[in-house]
Protein backbone atom coordinates (compact mmCIF):
# COMPACT_ATOMS: atom_id res chain seq x y z
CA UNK A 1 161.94 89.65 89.16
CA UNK A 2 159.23 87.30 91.06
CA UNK A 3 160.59 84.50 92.76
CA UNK A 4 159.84 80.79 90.48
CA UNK A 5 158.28 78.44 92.41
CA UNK A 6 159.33 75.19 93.05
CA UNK A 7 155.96 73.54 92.08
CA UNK A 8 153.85 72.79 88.40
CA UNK A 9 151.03 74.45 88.07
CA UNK A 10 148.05 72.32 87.84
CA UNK A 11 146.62 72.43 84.58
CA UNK A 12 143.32 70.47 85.48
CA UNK A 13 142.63 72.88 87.93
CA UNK A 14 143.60 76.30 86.15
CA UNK A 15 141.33 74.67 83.09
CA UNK A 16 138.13 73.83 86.10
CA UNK A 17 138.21 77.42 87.02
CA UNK A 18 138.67 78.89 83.70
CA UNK A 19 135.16 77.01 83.13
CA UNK A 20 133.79 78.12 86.58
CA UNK A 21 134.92 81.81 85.68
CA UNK A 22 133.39 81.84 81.77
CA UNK A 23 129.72 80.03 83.22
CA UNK A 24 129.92 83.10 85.61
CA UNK A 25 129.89 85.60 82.73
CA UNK A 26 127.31 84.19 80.67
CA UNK A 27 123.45 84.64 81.43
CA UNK A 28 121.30 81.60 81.22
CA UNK A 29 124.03 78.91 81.24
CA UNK A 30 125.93 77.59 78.01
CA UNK A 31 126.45 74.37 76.09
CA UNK A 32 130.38 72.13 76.01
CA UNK A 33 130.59 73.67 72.71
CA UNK A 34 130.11 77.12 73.85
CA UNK A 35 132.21 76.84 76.71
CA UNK A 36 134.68 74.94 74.55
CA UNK A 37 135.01 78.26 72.75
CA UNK A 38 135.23 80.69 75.67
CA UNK A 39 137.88 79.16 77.28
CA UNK A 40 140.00 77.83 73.99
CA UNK A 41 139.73 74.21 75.68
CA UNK A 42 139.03 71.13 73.78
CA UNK A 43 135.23 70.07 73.97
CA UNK A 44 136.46 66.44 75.43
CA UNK A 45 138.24 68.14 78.23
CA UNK A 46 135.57 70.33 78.61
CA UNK A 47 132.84 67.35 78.90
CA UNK A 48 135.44 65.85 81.18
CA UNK A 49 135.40 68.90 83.53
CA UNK A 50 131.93 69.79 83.49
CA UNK A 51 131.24 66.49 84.73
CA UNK A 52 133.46 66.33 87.86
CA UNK A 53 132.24 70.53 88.85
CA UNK A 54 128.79 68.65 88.80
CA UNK A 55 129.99 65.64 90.49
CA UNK A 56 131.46 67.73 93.15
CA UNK A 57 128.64 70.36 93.66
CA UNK A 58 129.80 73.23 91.94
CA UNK A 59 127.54 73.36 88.02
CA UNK A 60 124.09 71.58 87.25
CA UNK A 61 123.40 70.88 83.77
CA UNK A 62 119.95 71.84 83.01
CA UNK A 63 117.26 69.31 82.08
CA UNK A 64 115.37 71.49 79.83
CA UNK A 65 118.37 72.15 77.29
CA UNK A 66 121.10 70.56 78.00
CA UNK A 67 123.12 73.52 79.10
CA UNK A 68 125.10 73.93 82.07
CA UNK A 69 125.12 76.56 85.14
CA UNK A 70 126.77 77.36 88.42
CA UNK A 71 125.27 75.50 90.87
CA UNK A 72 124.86 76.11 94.71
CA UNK A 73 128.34 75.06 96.10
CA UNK A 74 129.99 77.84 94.24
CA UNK A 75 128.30 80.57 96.86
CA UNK A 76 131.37 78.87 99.07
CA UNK A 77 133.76 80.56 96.88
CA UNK A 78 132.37 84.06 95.70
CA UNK A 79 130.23 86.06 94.62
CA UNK A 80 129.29 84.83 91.42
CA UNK A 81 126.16 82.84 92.30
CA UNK A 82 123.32 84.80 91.67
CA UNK A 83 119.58 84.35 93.09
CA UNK A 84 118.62 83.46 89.31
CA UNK A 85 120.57 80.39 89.76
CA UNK A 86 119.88 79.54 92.95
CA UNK A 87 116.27 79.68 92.39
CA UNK A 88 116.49 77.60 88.90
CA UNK A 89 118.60 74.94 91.02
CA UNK A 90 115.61 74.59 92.84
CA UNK A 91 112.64 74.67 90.43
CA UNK A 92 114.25 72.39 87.91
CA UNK A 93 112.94 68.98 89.60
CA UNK A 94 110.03 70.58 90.65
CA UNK A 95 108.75 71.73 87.09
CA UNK A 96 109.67 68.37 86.03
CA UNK A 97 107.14 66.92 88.40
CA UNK A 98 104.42 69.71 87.16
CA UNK A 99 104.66 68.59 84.08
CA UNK A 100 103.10 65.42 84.45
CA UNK A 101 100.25 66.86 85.93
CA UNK A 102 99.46 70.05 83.97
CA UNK A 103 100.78 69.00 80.61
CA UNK A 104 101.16 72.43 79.39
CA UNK A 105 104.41 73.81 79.48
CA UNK A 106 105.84 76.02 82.38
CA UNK A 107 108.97 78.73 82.94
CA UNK A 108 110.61 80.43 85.87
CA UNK A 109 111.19 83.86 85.30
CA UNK A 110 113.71 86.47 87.02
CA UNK A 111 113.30 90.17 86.60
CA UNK A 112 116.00 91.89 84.52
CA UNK A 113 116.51 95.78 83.85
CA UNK A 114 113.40 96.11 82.06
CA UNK A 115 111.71 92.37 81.55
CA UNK A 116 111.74 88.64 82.68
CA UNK A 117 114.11 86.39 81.67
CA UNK A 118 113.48 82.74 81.27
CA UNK A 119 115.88 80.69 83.59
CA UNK A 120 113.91 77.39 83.78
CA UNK A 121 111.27 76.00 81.53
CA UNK A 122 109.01 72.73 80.52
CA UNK A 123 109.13 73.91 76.95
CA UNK A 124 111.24 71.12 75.45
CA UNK A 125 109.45 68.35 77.15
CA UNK A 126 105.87 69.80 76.62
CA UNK A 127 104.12 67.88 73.90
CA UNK A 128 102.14 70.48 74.05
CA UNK A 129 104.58 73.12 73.46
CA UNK A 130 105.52 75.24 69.99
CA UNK A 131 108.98 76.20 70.97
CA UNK A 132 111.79 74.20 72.35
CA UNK A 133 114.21 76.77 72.96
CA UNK A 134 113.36 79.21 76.09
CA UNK A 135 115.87 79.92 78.36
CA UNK A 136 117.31 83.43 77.96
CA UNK A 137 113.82 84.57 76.18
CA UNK A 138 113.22 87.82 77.43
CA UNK A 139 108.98 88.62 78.30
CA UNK A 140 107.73 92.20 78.11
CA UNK A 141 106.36 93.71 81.24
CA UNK A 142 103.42 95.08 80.37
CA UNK A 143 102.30 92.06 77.71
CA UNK A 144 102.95 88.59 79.65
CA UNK A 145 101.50 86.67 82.24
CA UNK A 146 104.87 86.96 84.31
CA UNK A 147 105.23 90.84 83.49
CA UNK A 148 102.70 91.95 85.38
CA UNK A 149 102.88 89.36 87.93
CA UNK A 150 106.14 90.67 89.19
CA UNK A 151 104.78 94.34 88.62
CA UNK A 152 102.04 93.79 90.80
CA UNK A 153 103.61 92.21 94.12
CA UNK A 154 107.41 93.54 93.63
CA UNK A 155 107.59 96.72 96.28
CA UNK A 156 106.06 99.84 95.11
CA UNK A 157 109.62 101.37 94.96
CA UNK A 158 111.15 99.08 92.77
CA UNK A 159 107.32 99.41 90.25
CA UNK A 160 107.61 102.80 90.27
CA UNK A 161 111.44 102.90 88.84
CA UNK A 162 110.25 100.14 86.39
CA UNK A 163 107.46 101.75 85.22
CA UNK A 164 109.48 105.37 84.66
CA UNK A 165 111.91 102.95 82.40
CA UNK A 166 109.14 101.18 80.62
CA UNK A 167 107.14 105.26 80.38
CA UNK A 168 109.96 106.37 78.59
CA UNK A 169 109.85 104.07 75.81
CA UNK A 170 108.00 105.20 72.13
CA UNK A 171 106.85 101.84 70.99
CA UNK A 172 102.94 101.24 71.39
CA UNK A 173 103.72 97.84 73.30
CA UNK A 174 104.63 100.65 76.36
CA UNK A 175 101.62 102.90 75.72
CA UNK A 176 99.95 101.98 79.54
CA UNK A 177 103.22 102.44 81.50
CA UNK A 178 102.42 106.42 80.42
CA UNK A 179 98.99 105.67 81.35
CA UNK A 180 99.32 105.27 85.27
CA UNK A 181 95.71 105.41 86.57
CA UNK A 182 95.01 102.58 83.99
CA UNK A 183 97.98 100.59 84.87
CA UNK A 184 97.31 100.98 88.34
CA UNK A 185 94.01 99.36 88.06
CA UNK A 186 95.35 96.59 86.36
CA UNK A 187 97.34 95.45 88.51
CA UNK A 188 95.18 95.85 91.66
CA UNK A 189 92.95 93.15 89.88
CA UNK A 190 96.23 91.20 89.71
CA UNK A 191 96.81 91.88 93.42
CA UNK A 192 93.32 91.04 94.07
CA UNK A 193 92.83 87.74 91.86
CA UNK A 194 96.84 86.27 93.18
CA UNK A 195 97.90 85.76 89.67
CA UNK A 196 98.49 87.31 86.42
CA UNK A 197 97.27 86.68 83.15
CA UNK A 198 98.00 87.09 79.59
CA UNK A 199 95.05 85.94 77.34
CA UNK A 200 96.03 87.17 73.58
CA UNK A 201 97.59 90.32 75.10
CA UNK A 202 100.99 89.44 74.07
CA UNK A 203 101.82 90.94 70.10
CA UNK A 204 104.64 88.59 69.74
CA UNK A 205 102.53 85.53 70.68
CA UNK A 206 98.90 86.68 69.87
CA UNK A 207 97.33 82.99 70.30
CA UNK A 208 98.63 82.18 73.24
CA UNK A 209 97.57 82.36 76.48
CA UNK A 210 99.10 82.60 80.27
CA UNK A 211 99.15 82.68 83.95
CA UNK A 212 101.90 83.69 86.58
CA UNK A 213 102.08 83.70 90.32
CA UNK A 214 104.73 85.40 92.34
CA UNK A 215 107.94 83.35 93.98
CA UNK A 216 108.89 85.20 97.19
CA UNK A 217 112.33 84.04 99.01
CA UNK A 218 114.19 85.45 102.05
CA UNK A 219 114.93 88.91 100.13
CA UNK A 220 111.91 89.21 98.80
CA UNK A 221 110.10 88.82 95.65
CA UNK A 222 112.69 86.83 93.53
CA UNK A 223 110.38 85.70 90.41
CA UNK A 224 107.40 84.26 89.07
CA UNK A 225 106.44 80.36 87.80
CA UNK A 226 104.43 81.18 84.42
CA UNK A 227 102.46 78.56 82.91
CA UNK A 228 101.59 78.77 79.11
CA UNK A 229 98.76 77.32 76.63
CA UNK A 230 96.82 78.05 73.30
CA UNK A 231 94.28 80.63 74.00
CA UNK A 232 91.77 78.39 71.87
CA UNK A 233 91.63 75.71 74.22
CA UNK A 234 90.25 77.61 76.90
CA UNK A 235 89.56 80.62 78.93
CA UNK A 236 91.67 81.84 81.61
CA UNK A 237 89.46 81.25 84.20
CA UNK A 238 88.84 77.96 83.15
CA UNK A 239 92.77 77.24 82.98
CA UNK A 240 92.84 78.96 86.39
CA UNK A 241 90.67 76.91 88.02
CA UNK A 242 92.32 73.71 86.79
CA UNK A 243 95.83 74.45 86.93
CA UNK A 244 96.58 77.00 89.88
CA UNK A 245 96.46 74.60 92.19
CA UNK A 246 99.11 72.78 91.06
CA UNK A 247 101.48 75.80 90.33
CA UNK A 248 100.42 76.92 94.12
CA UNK A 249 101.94 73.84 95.02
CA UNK A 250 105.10 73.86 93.38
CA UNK A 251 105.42 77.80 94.39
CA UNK A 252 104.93 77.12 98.54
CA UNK A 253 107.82 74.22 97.84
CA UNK A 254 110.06 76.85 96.09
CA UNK A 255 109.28 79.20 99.02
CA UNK A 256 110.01 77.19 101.42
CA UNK A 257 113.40 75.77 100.75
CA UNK A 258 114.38 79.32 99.32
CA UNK A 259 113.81 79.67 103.29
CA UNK A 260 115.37 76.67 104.87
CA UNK A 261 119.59 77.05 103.48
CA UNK A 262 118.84 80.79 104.83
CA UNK A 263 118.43 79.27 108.20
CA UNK A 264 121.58 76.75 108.34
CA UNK A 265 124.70 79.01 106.90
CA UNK A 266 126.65 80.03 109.03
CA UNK A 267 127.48 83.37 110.52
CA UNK A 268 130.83 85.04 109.11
């Protein structure tokens, strides 16, 4: 029989890192409601917790949905933080600022198994946009903007596992991962123009158009800033030589403070 201990456990903080542990499990943050129903918690208390984790460092609520997400002080206390997070922390001002400028909306994508996930986006705040819900929305490889982005400048060890996935897969939207000299090709013009581009490629989204460039950090390639229009309104060189720039910007300023907490932690 375990010794009792003298002291009450403290429910406010057993209930903080019951949140803390359930926003760790799920991919691509979640809402007071959902969280309300992971942990059995009341949504008030829930509201009430969420609000002093953010307070205190430890979850973000995201500005394009409203959900929220672990946040950078939780790398103090384990493992859970993943680069995904880390990287969204970080682009989630900064696409807010490209939005005034480009108008069209914008995503940050991470690589996952076998496509890239949306962990940031512009979508809901775009007037320009025709869908408001984004984050979690997974973007084939082969058919998006993003896709081949990452397949192109990711190292050729990790392309060449992808690519055996994506070869081994019946549906026609995987037909050039089993065509390698043509794939190849493709995306040394990606390597060779800095970007990728979608421009009606995509089945699931046939008028739309896109463009991607790379995000590398400290471990290397960790994801690519898409941006996304109607293929009617332009061409993709014309919406690469007015928009680029911008995203170029916005990418270096990811980069670089990817870079600088790298720098500043301290040795264990």
């Amino acid at each position: 029989m375990t010794e009792q201990s003298p002291y009450k456990m403290v429910r406010g903080l057993s209930r903080g890192l019951a949140l803390l542990n359930a926003l760790n499990r799920v991919d691509g943050g979640a809402s007071v409601g959902r969280l309300a129903e992971l942990t059995k918690l009341h949504r008030t208390t829930v509201q009430r917790l969420l609000e002093t984790l953010q307070a205190e460092g430890y979850v973000r609520r995201s500005e394009s949905d409203g959900r929220y997400c672990l946040d950078l002080r939780v790398r103090e206390l384990s493992e859970g933080f993943r680069d995904e997070h880390w990287i969204s922390t970080l682009a989630s001002p900064l696409l807010g600022q490209l939005l005034k400028e480009v108008v069209w909306p914008t995503d940050l994508c991470t690589f996952d198994v076998d496509a890239m996930v949306v962990r940031e986006t512009t979508h809901r705040f775009s007037k320009l946009s025709f869908h408001r819900s984004m984050i979690g929305r997974r973007m084939p490889m082969l058919q998006t903007a993003s896709g081949t982005a990452y397949l192109a400048f990711c190292p050729a060890t990790e392309r060449d596992s992808i690519i055996d996935l994506l070869a081994r897969r019946p549906q026609p939207e995987y037909r050039l991962a089993r065509d390698r000299a043509a794939l190849d090709d493709m995306l040394a013009r990606v390597v060779e123009r800095g970007y990728g581009q979608n421009y009606m490629s995509w089945s699931d989204e046939s008028k739309m158009a896109g463009l991607a460039l790379p995000i590398r950090g400290g471990t290397g390639l960790m994801g690519c800033l898409g941006l996304v229009y109607l293929a009617s309104a332009m061409s993709i060189e014309a919406a690469a030589a007015r928009y680029l720039g911008a995203m170029g910007r916005v990418v270096r300023k990811i980069e670089e403070q990817l870079v600088e907490p790298q720098q500043v932690e301290p040795q264990p």
